[in-house]
C-alpha atoms as a PDB file:
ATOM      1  CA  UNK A   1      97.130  92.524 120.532  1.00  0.00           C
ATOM      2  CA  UNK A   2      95.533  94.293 123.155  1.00  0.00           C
ATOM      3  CA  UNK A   3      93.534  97.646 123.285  1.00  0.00           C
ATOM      4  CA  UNK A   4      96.157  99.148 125.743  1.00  0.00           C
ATOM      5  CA  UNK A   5      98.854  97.499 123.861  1.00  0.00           C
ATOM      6  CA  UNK A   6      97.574  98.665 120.464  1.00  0.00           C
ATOM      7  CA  UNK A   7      97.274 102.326 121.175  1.00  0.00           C
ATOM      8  CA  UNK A   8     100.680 102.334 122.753  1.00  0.00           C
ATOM      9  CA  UNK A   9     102.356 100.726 119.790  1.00  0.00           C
ATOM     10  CA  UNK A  10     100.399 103.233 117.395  1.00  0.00           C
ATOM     11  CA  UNK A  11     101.294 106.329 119.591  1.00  0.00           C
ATOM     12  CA  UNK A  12     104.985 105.230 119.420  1.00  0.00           C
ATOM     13  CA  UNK A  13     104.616 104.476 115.765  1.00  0.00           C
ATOM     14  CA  UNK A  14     103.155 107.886 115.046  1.00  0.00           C
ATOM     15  CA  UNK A  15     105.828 109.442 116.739  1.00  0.00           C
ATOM     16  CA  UNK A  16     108.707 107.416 115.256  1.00  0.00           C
ATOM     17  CA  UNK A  17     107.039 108.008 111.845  1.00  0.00           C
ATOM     18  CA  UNK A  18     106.918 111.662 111.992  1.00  0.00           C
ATOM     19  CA  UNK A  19     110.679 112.013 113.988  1.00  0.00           C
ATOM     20  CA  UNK A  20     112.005 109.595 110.531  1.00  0.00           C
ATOM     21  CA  UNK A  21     110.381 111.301 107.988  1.00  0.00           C
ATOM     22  CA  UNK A  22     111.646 115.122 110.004  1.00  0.00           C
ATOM     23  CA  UNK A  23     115.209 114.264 110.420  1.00  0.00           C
ATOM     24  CA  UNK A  24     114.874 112.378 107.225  1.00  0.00           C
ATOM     25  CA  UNK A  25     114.513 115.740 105.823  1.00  0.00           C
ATOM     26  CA  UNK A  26     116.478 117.120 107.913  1.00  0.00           C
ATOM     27  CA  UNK A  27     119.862 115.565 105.863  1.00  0.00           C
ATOM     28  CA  UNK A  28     118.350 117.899 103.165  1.00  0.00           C
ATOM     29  CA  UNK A  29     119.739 121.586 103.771  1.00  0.00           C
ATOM     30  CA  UNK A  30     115.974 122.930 103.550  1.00  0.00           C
ATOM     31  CA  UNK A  31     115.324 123.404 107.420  1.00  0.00           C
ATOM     32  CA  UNK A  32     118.372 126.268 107.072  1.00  0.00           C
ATOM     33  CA  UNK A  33     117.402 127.100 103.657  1.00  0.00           C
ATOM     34  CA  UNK A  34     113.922 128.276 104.580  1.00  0.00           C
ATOM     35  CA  UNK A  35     114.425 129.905 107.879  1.00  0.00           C
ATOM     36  CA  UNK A  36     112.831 126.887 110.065  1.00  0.00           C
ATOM     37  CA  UNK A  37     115.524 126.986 111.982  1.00  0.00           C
ATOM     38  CA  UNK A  38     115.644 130.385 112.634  1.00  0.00           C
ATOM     39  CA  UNK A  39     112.224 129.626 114.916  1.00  0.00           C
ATOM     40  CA  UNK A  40     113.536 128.956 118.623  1.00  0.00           C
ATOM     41  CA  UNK A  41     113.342 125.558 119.637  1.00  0.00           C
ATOM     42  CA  UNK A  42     114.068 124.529 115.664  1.00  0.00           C
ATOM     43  CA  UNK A  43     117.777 125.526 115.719  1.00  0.00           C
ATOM     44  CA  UNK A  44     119.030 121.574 116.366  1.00  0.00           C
ATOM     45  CA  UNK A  45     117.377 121.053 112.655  1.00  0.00           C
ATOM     46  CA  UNK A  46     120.230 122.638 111.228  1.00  0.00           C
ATOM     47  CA  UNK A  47     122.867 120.410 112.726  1.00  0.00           C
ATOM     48  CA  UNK A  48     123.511 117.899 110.079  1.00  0.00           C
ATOM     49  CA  UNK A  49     125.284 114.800 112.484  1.00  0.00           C
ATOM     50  CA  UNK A  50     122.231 115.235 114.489  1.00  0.00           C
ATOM     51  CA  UNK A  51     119.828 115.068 112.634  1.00  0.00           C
ATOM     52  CA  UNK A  52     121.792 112.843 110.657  1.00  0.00           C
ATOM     53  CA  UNK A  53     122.219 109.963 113.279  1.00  0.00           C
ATOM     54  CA  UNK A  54     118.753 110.957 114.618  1.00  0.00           C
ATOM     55  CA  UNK A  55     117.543 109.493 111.864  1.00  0.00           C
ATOM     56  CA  UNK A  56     119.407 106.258 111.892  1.00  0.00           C
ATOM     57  CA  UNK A  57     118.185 105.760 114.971  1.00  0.00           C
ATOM     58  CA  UNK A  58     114.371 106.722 114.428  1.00  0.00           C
ATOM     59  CA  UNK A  59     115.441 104.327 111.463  1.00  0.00           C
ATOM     60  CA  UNK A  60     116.100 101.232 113.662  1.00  0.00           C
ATOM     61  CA  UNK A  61     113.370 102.084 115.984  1.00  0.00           C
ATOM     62  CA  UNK A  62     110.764 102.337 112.760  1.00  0.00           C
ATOM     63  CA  UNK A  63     112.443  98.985 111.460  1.00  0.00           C
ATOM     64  CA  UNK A  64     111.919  96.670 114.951  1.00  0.00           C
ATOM     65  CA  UNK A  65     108.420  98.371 115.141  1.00  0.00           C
ATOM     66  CA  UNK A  66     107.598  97.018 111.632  1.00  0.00           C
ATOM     67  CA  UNK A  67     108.790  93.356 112.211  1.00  0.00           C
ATOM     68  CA  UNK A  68     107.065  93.271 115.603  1.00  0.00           C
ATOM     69  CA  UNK A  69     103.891  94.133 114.338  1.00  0.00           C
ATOM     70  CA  UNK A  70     104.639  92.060 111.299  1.00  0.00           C
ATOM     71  CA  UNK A  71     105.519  89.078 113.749  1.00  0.00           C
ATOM     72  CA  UNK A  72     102.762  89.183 115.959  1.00  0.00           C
ATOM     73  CA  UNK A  73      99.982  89.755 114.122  1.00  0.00           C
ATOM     74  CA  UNK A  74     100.854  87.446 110.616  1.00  0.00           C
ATOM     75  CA  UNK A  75     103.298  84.956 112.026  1.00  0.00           C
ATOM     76  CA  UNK A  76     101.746  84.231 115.722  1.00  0.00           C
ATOM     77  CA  UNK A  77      98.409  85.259 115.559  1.00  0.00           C
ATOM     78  CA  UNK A  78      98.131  84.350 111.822  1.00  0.00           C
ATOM     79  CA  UNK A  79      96.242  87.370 110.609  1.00  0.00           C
ATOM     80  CA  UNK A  80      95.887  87.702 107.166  1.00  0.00           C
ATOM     81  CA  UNK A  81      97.365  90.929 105.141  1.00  0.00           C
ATOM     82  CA  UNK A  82      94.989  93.441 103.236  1.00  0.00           C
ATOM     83  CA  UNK A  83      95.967  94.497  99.525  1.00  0.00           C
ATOM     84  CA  UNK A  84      97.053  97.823 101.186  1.00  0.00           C
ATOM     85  CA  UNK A  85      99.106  95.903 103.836  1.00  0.00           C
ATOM     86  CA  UNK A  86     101.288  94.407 100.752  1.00  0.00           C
ATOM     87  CA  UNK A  87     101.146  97.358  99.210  1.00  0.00           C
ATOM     88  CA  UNK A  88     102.618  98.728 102.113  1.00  0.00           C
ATOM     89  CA  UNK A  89     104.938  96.323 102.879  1.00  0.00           C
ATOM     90  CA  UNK A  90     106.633  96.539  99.437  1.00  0.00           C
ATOM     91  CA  UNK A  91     107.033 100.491  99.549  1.00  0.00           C
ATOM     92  CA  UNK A  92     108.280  99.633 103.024  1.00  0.00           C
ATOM     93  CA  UNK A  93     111.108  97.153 101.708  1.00  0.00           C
ATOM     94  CA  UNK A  94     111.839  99.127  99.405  1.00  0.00           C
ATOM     95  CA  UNK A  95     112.592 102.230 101.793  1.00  0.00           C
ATOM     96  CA  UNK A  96     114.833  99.868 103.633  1.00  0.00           C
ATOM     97  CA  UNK A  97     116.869  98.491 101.037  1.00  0.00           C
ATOM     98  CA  UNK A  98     117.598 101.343  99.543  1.00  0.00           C
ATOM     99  CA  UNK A  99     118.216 103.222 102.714  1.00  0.00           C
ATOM    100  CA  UNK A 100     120.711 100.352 103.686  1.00  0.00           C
ATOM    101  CA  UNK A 101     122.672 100.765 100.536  1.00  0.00           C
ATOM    102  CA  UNK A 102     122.866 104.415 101.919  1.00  0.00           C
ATOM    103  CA  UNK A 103     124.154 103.831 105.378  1.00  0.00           C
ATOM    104  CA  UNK A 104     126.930 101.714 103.534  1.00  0.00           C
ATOM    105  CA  UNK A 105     127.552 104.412 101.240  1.00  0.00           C
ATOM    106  CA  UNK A 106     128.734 106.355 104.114  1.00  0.00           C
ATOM    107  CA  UNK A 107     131.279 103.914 105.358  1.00  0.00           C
ATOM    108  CA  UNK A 108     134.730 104.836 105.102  1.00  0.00           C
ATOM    109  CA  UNK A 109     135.073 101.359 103.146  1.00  0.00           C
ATOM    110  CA  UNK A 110     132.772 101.367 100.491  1.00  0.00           C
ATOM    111  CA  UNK A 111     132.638 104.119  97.435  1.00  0.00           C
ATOM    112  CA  UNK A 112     129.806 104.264  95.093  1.00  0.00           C
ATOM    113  CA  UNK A 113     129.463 106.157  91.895  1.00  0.00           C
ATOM    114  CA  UNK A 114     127.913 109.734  91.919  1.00  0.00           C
ATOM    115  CA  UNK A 115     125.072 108.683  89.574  1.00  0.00           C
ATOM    116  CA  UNK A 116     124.601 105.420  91.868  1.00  0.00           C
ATOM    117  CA  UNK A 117     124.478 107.879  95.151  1.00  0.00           C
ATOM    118  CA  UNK A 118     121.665 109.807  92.945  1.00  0.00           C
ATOM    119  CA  UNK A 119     119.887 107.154  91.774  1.00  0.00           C
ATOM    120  CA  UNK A 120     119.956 105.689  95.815  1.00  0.00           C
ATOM    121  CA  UNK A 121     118.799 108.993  96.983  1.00  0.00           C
ATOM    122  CA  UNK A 122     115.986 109.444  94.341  1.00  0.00           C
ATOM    123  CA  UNK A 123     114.730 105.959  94.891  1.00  0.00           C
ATOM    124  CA  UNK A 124     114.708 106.241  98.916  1.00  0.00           C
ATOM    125  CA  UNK A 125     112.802 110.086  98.763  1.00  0.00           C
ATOM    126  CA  UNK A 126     110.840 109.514  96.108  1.00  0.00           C
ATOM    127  CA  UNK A 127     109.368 105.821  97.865  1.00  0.00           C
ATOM    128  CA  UNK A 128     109.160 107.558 100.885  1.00  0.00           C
ATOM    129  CA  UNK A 129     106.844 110.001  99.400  1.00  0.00           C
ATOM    130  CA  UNK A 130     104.688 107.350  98.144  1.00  0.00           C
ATOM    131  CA  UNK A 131     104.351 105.796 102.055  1.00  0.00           C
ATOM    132  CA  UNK A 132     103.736 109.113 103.060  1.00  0.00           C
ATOM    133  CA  UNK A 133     100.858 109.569 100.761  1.00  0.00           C
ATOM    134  CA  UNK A 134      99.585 106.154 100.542  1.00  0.00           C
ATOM    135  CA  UNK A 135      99.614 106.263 104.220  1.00  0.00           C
ATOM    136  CA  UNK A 136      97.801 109.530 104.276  1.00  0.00           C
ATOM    137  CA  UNK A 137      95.004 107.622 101.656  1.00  0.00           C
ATOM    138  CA  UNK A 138      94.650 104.824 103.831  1.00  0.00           C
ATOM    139  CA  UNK A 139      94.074 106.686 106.799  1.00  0.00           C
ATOM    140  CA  UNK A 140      91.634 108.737 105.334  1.00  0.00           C
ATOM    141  CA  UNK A 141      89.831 106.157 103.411  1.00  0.00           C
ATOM    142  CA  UNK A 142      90.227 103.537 106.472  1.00  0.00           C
ATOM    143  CA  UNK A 143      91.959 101.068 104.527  1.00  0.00           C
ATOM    144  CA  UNK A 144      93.808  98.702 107.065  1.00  0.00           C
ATOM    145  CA  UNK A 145      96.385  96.680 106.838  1.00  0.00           C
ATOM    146  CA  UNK A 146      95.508  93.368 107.824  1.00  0.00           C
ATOM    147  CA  UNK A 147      92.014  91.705 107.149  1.00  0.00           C
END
């Protein structure tokens, strides 16, 4: 990848990344719940369906970012993956699984328990968390995520 191209693709990563994880929590009622938005400018962090499909798109967006960098850089360019790559890559899998069984939760066709919605929703914030913070750790410690 290119210098140009790889600052690009981090800037829009960055950006994607922090739009997710917002309108991610966003679906929660804290936004309203703590008077963020009450602050001008903040009010459209209320509205559930927007941030709601907000996030499904920042989700698709986050999800062709990962499998293009994933793509070029392992599969073309045959770069080999760093211990906190895979250990990335897992907490990113599992963020996607588990955040597909909850876009097909919300279908009109398909009814899950109560204690499997919980269980979905647990497992998709709580590995979320961990990105966030092993993210956070790698940054700060430099850790990359291919050799």
């Amino acid at each position: 990848m290119k210098q140009n191209d790889s600052v690009f693709f981090r800037y829009i990563y960055l950006v994607t990344l922090f739009l997710i994880t917002l309108t991610g929590f966003g679906a929660m009622p804290i936004f309203k719940r703590y008077y963020i938005a009450d602050i001008p400018g903040f009010g459209w962090l209320d509205k559930f369906y927007v941030t709601h499909y907000m996030h499904y798109f920042m989700a698709i967006i986050f999800i062709g970012l990962i499998f293009y960098a994933f793509v070029r850089n392992v599969v073309l360019e045959k770069m080999k993956v760093s211990l906190s790559g895979y250990i990335r890559g897992i907490m990113f899998s599992i963020i996607t699984i588990s955040g597909l069984f909850l876009v097909i939760k919300n279908l009109n066709c398909c009814y899950f328990s109560p204690n499997i919605v919980i269980i979905l929703d647990l497992i998709h914030v709580s590995s979320v968390m961990m990105f966030l913070i092993f993210a956070l750790i790698c940054l700060i410690f430099k850790l990359k995520w291919k050799k």
